[in-house]
C-alpha atoms as a PDB file:
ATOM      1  CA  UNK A   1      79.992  82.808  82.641  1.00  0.00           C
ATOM      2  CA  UNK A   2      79.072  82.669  86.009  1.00  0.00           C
ATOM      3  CA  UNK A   3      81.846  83.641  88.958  1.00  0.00           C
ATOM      4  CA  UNK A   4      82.887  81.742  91.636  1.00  0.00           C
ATOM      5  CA  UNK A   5      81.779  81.690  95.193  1.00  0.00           C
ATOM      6  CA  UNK A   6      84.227  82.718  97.392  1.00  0.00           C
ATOM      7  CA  UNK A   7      84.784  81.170 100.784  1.00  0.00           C
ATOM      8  CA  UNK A   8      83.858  83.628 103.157  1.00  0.00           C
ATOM      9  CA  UNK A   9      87.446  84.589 105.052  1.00  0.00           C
ATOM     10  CA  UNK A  10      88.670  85.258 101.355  1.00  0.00           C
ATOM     11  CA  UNK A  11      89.973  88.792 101.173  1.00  0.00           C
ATOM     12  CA  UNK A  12      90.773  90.574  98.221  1.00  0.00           C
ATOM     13  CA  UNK A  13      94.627  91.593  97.578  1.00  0.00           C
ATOM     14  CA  UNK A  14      94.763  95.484  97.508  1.00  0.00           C
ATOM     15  CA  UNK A  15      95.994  97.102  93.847  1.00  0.00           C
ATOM     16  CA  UNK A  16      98.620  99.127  93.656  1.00  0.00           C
ATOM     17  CA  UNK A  17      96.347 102.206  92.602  1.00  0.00           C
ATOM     18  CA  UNK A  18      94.831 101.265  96.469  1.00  0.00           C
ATOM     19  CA  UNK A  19      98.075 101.003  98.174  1.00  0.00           C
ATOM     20  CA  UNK A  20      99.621 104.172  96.566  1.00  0.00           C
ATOM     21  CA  UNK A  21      96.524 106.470  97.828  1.00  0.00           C
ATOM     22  CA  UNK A  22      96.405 105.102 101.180  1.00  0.00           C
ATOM     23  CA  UNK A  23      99.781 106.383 101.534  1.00  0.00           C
ATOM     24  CA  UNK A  24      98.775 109.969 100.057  1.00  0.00           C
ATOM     25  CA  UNK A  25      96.487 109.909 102.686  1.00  0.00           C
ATOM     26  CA  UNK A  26      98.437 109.181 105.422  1.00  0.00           C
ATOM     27  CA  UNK A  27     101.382 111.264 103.382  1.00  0.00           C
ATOM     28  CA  UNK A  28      99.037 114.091 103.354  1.00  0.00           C
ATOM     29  CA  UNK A  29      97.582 113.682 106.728  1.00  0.00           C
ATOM     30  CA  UNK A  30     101.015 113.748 108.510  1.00  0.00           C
ATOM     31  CA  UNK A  31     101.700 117.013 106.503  1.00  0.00           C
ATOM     32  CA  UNK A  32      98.527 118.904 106.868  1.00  0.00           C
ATOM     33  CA  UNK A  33      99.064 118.233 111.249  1.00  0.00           C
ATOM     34  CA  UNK A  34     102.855 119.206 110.227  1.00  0.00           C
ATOM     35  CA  UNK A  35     101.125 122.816 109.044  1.00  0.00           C
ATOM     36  CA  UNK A  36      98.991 122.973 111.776  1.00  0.00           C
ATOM     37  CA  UNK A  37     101.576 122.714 114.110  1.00  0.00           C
ATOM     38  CA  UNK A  38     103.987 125.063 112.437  1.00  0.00           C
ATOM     39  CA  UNK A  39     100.945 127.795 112.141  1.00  0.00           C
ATOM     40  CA  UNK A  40     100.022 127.724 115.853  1.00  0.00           C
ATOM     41  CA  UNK A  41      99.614 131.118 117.295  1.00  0.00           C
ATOM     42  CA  UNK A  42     100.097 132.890 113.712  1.00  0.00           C
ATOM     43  CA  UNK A  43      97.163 132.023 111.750  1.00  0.00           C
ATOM     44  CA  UNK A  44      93.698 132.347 112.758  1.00  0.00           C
ATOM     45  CA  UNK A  45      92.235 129.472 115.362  1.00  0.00           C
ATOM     46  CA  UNK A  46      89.132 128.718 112.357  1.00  0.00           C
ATOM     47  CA  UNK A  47      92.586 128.064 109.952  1.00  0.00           C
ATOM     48  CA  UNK A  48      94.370 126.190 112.360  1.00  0.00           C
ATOM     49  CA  UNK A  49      91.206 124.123 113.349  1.00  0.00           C
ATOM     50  CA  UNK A  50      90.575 123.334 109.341  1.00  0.00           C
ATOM     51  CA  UNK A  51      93.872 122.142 108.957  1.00  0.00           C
ATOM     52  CA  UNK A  52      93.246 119.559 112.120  1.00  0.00           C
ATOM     53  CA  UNK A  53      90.231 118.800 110.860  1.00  0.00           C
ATOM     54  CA  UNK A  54      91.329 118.055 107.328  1.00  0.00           C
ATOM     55  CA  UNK A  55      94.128 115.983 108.664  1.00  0.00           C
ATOM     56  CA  UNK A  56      91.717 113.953 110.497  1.00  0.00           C
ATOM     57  CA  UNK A  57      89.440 113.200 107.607  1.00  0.00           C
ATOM     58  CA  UNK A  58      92.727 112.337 105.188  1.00  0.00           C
ATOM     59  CA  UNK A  59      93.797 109.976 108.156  1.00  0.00           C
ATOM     60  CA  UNK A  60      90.579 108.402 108.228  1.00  0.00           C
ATOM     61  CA  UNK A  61      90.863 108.329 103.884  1.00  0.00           C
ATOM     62  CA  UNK A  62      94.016 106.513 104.678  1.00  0.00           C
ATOM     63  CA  UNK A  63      91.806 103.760 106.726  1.00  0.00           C
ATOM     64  CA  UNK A  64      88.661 103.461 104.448  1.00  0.00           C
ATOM     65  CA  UNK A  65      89.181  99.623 103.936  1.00  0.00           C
ATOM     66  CA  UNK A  66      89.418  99.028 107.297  1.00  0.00           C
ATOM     67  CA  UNK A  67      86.473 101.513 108.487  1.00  0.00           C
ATOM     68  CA  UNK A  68      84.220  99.626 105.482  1.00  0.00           C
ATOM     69  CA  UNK A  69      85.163  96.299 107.147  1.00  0.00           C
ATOM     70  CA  UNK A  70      84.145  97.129 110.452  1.00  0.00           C
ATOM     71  CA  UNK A  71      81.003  99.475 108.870  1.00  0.00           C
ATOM     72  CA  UNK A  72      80.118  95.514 107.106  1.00  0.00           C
ATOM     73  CA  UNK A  73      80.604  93.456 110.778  1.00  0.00           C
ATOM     74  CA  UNK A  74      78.236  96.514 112.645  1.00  0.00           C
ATOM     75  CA  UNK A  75      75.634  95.963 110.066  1.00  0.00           C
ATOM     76  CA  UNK A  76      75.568  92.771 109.717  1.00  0.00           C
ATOM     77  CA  UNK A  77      76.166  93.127 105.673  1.00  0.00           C
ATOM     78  CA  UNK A  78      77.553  89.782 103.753  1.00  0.00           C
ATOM     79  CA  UNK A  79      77.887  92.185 100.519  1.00  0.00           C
ATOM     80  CA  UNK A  80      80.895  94.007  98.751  1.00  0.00           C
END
């Protein structure tokens, strides 16, 4: 059975599995800058620095649909 073409400004509704781990990500993002914060000036600079840096990378977790989107538009890519 074949599937049916989709007009191209269709967009998919997100799942709730999607939904629920874009807010772990930004949960966990918010949290991990929370430690950072908090361990300013007691913890090494390389363990503060990893806990920016993972904080960065969950917020950007948290914005993967909308980084893909964008990352589809750059290249020019009509596929899923």
């Amino acid at each position: 059975m074949a599937k049916r073409a989709r007009p191209p400004h269709y967009r998919n509704p997100r799942t709730l599995g999607e939904t629920i781990s874009t807010l772990v990500y930004v949960g966990m993002s918010g949290w991990l800058l929370l430690e950072a914060l908090s361990l300013m000036g007691q913890a090494p600079r390389w363990q503060v620095a990893g806990l920016f840096l993972t904080s960065f990378f969950s917020l950007l977790g948290a914005f993967r649909f909308a980084i893909a989107r964008l990352w589809r538009q750059i290249s020019g890519s009509d596929e899923r």
